[in-house]
C-alpha atoms as a PDB file:
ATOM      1  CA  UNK A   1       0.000   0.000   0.000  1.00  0.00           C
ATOM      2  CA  UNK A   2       2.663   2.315   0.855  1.00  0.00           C
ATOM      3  CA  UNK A   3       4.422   1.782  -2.158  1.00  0.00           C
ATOM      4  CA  UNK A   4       1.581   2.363  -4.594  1.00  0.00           C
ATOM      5  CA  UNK A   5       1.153   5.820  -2.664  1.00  0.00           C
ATOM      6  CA  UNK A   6       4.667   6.520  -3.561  1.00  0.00           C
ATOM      7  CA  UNK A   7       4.210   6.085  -7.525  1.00  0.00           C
ATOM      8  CA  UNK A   8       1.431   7.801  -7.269  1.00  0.00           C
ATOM      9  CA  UNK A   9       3.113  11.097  -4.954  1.00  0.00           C
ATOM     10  CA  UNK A  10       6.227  10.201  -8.082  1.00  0.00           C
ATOM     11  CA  UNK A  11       4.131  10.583 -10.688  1.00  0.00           C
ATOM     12  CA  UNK A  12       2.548  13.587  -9.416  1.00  0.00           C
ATOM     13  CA  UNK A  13       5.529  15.297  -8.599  1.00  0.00           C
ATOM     14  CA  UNK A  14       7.218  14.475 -12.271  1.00  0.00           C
ATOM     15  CA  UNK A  15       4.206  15.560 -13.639  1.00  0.00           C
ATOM     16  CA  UNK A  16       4.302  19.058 -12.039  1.00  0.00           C
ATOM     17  CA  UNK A  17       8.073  19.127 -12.725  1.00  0.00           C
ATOM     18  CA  UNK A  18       7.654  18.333 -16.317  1.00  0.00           C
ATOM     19  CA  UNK A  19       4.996  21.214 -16.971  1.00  0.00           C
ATOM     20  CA  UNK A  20       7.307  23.402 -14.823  1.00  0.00           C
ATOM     21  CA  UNK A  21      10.172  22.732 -16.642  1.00  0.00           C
ATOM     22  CA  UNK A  22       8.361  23.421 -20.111  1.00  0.00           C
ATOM     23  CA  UNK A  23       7.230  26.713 -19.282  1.00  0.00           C
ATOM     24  CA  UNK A  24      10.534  27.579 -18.265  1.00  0.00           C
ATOM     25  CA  UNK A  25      12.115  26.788 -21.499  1.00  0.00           C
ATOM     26  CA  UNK A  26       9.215  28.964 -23.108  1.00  0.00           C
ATOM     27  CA  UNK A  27      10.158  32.231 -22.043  1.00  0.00           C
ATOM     28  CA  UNK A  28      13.453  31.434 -24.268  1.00  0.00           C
ATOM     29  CA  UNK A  29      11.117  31.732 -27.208  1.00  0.00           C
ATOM     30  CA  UNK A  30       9.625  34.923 -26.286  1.00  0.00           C
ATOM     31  CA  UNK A  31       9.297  37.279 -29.267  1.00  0.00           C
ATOM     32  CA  UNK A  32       9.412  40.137 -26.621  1.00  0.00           C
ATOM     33  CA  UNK A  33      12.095  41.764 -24.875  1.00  0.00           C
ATOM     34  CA  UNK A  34      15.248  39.749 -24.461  1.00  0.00           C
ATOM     35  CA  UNK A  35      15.626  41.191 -20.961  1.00  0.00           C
ATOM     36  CA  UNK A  36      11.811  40.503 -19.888  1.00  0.00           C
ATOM     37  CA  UNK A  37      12.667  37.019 -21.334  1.00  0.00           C
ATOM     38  CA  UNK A  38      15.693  36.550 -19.179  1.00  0.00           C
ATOM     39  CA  UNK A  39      13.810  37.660 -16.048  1.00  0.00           C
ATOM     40  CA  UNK A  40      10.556  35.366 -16.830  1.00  0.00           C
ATOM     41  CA  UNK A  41      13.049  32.616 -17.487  1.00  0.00           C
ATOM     42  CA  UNK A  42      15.384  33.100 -13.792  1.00  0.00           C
ATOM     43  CA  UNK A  43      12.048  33.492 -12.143  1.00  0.00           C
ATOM     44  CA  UNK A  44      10.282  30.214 -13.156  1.00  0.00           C
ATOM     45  CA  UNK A  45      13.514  27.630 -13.605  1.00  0.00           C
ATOM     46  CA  UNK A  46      14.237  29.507  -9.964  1.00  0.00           C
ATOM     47  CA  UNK A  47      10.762  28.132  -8.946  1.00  0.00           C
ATOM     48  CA  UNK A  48      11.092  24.848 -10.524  1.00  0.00           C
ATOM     49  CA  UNK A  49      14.446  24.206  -9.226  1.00  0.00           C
ATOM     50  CA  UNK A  50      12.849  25.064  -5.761  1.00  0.00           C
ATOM     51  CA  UNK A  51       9.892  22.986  -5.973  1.00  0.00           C
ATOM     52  CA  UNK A  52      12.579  19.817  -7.192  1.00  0.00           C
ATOM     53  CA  UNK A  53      14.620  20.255  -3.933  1.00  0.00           C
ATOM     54  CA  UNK A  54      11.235  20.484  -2.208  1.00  0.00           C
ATOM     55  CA  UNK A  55       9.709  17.334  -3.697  1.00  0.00           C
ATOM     56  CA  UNK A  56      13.181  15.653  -3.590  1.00  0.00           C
ATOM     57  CA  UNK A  57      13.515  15.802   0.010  1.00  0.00           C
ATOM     58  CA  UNK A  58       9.946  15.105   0.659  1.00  0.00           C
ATOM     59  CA  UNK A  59      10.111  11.419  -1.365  1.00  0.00           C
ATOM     60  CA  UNK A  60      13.677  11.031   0.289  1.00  0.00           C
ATOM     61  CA  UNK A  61      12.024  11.152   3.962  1.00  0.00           C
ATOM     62  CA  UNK A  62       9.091   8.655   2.329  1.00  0.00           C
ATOM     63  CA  UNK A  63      11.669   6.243   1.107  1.00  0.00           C
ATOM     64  CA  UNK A  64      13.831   5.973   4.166  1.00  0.00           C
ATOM     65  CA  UNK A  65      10.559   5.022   6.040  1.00  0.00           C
ATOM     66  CA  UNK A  66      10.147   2.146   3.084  1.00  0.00           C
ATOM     67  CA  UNK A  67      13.482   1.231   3.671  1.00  0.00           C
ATOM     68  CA  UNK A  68      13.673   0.156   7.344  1.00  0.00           C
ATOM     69  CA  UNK A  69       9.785  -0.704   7.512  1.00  0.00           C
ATOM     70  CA  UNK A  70       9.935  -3.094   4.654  1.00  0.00           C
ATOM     71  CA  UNK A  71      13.863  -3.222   3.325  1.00  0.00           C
ATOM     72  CA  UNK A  72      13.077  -2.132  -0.129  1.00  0.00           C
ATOM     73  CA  UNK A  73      15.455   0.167  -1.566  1.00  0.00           C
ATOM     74  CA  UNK A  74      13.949   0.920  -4.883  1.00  0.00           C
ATOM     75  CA  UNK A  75      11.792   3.786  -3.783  1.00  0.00           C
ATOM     76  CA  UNK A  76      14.930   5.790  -2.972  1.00  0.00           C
ATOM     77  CA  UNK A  77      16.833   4.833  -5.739  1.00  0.00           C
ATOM     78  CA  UNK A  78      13.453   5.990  -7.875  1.00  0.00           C
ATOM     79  CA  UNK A  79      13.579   9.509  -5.936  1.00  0.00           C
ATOM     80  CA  UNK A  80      17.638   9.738  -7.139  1.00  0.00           C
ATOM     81  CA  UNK A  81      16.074   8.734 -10.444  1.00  0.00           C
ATOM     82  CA  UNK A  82      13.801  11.486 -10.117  1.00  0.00           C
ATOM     83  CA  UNK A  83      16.404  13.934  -8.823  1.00  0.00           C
ATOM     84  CA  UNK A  84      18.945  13.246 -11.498  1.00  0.00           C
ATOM     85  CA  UNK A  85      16.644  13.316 -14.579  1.00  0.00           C
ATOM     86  CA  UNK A  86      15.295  16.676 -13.910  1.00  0.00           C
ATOM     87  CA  UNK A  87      19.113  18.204 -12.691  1.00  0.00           C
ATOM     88  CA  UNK A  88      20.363  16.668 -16.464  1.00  0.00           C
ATOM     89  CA  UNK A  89      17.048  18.797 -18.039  1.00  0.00           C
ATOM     90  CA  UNK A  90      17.848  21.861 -16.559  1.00  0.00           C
ATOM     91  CA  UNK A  91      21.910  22.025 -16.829  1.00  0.00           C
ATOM     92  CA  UNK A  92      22.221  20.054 -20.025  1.00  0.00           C
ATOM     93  CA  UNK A  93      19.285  21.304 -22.340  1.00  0.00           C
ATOM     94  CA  UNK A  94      17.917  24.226 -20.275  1.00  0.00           C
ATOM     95  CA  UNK A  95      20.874  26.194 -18.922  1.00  0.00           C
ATOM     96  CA  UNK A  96      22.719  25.731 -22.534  1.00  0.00           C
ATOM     97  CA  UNK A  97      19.514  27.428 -23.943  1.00  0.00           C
ATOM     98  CA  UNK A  98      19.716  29.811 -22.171  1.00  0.00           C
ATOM     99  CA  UNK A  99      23.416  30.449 -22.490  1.00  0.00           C
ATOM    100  CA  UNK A 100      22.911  30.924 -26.366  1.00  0.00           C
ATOM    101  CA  UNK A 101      19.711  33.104 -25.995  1.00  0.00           C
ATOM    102  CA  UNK A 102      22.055  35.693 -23.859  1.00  0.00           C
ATOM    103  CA  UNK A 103      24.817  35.323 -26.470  1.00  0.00           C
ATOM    104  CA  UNK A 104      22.799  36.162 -29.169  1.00  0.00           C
ATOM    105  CA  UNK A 105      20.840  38.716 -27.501  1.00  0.00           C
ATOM    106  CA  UNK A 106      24.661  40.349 -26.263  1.00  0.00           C
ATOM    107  CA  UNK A 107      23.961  39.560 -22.981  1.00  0.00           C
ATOM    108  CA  UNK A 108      26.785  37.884 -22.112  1.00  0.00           C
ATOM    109  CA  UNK A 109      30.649  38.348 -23.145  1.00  0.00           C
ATOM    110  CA  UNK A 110      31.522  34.127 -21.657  1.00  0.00           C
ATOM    111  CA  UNK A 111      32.740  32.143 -24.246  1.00  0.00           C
ATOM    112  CA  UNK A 112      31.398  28.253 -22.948  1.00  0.00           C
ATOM    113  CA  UNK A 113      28.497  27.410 -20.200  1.00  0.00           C
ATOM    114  CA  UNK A 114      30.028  25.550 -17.046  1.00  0.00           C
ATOM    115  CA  UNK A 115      26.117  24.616 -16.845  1.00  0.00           C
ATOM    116  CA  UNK A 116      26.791  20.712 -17.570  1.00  0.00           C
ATOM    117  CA  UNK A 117      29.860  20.350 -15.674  1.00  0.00           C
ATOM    118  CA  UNK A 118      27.920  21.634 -12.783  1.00  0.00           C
ATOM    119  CA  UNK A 119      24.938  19.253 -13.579  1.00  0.00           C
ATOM    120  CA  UNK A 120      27.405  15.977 -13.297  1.00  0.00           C
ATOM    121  CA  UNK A 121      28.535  17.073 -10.163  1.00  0.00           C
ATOM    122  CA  UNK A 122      25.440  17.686  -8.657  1.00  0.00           C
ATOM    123  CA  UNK A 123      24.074  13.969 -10.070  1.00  0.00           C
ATOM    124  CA  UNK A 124      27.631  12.693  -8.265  1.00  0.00           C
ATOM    125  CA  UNK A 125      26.990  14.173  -5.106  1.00  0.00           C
ATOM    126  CA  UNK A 126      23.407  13.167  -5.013  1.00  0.00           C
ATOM    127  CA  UNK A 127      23.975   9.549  -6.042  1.00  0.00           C
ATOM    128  CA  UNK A 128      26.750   9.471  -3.182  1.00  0.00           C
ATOM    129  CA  UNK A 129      24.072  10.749  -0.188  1.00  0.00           C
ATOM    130  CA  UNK A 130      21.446   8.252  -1.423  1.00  0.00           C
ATOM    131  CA  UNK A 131      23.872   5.542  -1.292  1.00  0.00           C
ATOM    132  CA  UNK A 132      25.469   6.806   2.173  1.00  0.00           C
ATOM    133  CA  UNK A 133      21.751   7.081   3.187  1.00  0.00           C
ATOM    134  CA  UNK A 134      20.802   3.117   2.305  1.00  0.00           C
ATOM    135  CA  UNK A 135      23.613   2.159   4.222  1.00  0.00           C
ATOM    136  CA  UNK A 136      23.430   4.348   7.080  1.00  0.00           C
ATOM    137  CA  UNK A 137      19.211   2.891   7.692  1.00  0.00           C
ATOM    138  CA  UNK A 138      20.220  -0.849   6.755  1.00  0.00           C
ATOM    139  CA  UNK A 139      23.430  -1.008   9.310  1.00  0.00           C
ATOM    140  CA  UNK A 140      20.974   0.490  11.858  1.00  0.00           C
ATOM    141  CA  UNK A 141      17.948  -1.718  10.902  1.00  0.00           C
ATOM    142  CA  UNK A 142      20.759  -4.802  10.998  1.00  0.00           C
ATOM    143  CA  UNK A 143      21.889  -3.592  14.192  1.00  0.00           C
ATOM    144  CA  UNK A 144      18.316  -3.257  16.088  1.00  0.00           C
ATOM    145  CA  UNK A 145      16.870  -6.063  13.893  1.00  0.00           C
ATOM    146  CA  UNK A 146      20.090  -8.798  13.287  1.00  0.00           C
ATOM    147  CA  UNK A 147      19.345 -11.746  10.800  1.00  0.00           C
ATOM    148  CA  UNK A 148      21.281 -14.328  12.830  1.00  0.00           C
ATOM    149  CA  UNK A 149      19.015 -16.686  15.094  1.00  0.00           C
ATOM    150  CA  UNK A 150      19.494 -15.470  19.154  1.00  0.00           C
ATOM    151  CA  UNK A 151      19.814 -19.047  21.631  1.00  0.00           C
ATOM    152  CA  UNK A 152      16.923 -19.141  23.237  1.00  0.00           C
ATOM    153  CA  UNK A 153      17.193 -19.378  27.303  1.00  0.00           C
ATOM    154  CA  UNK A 154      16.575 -22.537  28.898  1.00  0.00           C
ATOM    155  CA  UNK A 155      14.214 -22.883  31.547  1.00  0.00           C
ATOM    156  CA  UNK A 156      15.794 -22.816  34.518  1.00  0.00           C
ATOM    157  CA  UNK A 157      16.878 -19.480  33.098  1.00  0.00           C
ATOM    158  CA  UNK A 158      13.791 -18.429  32.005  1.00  0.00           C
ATOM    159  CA  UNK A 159      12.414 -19.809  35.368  1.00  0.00           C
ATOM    160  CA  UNK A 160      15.219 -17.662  37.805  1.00  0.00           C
ATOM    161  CA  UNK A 161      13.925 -14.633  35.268  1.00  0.00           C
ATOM    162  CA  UNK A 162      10.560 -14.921  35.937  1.00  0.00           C
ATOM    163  CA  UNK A 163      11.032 -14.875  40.147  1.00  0.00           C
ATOM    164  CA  UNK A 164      12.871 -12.061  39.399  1.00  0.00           C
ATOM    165  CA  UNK A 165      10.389 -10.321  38.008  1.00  0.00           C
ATOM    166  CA  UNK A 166       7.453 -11.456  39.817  1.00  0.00           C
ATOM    167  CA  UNK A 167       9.304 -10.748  42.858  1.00  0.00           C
ATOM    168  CA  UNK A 168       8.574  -7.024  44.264  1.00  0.00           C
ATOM    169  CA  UNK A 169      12.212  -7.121  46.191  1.00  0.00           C
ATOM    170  CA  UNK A 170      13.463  -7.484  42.665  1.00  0.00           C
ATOM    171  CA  UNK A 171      11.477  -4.450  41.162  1.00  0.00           C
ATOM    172  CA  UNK A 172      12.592  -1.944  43.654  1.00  0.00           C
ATOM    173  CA  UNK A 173      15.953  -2.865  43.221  1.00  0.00           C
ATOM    174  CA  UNK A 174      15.652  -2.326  39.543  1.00  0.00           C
ATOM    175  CA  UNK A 175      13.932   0.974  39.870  1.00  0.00           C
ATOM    176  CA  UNK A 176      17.125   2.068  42.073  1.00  0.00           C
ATOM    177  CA  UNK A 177      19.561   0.996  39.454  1.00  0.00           C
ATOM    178  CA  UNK A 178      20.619  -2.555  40.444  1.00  0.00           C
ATOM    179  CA  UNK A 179      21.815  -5.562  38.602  1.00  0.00           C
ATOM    180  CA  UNK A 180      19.148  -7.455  36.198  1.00  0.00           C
ATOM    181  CA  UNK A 181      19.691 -11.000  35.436  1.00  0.00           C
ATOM    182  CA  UNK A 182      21.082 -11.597  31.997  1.00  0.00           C
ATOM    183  CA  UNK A 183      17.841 -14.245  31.831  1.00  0.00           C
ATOM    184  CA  UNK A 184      15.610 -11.607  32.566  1.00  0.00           C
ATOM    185  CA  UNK A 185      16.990  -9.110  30.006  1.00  0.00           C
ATOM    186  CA  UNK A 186      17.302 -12.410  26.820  1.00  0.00           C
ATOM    187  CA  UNK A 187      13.718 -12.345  27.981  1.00  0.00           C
ATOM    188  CA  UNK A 188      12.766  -8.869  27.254  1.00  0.00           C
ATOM    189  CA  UNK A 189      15.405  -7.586  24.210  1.00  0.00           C
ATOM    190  CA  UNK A 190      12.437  -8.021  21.775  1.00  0.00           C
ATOM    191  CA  UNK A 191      10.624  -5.215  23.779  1.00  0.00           C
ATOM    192  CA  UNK A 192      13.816  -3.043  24.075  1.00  0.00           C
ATOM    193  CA  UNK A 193      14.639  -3.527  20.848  1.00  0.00           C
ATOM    194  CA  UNK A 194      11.184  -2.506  19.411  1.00  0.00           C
ATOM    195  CA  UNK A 195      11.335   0.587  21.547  1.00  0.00           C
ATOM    196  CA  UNK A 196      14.716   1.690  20.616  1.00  0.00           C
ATOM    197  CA  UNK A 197      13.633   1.042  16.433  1.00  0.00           C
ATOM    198  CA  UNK A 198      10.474   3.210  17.155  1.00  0.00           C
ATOM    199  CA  UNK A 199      12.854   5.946  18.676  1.00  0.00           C
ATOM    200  CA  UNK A 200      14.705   5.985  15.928  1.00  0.00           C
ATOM    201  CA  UNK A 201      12.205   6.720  13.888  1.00  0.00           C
ATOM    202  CA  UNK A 202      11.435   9.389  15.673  1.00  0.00           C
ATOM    203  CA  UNK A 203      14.357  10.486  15.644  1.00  0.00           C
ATOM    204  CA  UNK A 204      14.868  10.377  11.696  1.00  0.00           C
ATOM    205  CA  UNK A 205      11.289  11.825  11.372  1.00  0.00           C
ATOM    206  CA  UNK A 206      11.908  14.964  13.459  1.00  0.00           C
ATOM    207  CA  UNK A 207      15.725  15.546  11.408  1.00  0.00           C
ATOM    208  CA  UNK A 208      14.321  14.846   8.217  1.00  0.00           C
ATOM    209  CA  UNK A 209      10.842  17.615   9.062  1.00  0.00           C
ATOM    210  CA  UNK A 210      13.502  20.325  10.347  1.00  0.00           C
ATOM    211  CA  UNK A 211      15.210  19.611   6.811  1.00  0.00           C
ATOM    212  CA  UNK A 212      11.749  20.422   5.020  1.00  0.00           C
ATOM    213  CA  UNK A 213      10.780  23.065   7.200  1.00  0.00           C
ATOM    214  CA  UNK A 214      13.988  25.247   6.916  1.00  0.00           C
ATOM    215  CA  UNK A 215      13.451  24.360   3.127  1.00  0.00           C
ATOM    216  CA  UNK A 216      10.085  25.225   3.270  1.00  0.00           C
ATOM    217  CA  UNK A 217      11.409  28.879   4.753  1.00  0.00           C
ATOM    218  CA  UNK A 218      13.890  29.325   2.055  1.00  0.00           C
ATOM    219  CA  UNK A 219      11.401  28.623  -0.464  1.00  0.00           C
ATOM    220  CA  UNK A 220       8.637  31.263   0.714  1.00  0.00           C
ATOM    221  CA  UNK A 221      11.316  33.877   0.903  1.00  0.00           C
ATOM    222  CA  UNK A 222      12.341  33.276  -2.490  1.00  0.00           C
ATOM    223  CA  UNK A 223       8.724  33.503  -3.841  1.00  0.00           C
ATOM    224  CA  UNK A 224       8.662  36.860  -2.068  1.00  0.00           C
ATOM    225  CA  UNK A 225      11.870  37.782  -3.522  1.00  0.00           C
ATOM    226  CA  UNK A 226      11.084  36.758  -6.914  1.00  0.00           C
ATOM    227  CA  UNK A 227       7.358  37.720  -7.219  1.00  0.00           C
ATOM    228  CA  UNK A 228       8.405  41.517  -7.185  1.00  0.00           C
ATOM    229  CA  UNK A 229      11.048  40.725 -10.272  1.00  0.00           C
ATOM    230  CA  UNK A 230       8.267  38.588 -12.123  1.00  0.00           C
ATOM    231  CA  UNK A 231       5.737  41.942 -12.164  1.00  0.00           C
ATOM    232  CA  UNK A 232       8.880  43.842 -12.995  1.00  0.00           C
ATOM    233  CA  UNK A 233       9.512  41.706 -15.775  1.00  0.00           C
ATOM    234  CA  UNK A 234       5.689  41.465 -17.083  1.00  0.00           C
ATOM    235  CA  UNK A 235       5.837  45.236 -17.025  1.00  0.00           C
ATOM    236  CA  UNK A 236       8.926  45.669 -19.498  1.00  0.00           C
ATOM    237  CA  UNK A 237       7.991  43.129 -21.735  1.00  0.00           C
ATOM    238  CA  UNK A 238       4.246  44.488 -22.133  1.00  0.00           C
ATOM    239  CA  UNK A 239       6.113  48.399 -22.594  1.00  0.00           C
ATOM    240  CA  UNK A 240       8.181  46.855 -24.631  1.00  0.00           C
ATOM    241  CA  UNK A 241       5.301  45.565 -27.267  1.00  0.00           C
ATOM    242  CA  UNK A 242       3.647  48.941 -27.057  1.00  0.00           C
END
């Protein structure tokens, strides 16, 4: 189930991206001012390169919780997928457009666009967190969760555990820091270990919301930035055609 909601939140997102992207490119074929072009263009592939972090991040935190609920990988190799397809777009096809719209225009006196070097690196980089990120929730998940069979107790162990416990001499000296039984804690890892997985997740869930939050402020004080530059812009390139 929560796979199929994470094509579906994919294929929304690459949807939006794909329209977003598209509009960029189509202030390059403005027949209006080249400057009102070049300001419609930075706003929206500004926007769109916002709203891939955004969406990025978002699938990222999804796909961890795949990960080490289920130990499927493939949903966060799909979000690099994601990631990487839309970062070649923009920095191989995009940026170089853009690069030769200035040139002709005179906008620009650089001879060559660094624009797909960049892209490569950025791919690089990304691949290298996703894979640092697999490994980081699998040696944890192996860690709280290990494949190799435990020896069960026997029962005069599990026997001397239970006393222990049902004994109320027993819990007081536990609740003032005392020694437990190694039979009484073989009994009850399963329960610690459950509670220290769930804490994790926690734990990942609260990093991975300050991550989108202080991405979520960055991105509203962009729009703010940017919205007064988009008017600007409209209003040269409609003087412009009068």
């Amino acid at each position: 189930m929560l796979e199929r909601v994470f094509l579906l939140a994919l294929a929304i997102c690459g949807a939006v991206m794909a329209a977003m992207t598209y509009y960029s490119w189509s202030w390059l074929e403005s027949i209006g001012a080249p400057a009102a072009a070049v300001e419609g263009y930075l706003y929206n592939a500004g926007n769109s390169w916002m709203f891939l972090l955004f969406t990025s991040l978002g699938l990222l935190v999804f796909a961890n919780f795949i990960l080490a609920r289920y130990v499927r990988s493939w949903p966060m190799w799909a979000t690099f997928v994601y990631f990487a397809a839309f970062v070649l777009i923009r920095y191989f096809f995009l940026e170089r457009a853009f690069f030769r719209f200035r040139a002709d225009h005179g906008l620009t006196d650089a001879a060559m666009s660094w624009a797909p070097f960049a892209g490569a690196v950025i791919v690089v980089v990304a691949g290298a967190v996703v894979f640092a990120n697999q490994l980081l929730v699998l040696r944890l998940r192996e860690r709280l969760y290990p494949t190799t069979p435990e020896p069960e107790p026997s029962e005069t162990e599990l026997d001397d555990a239970e006393s222990h416990v049902e004994t109320e001499d027993h819990a007081v000296e536990r609740s003032r820091g005392g020694p437990v039984t190694e039979a009484w804690f073989k009994c009850n890892r399963g329960r610690f270990r459950d509670r220290t997985f769930r804490w994790f997740h926690l734990q990942a869930l609260a990093f991975h919301l300050s991550c989108l939050c202080g991405l979520l402020d960055k991105v509203m004080r962009f729009f703010s930035i940017s919205l007064y530059h988009h008017h600007h812009a409209h209003h040269i390139h409609r003087a412009w055609l009068i």
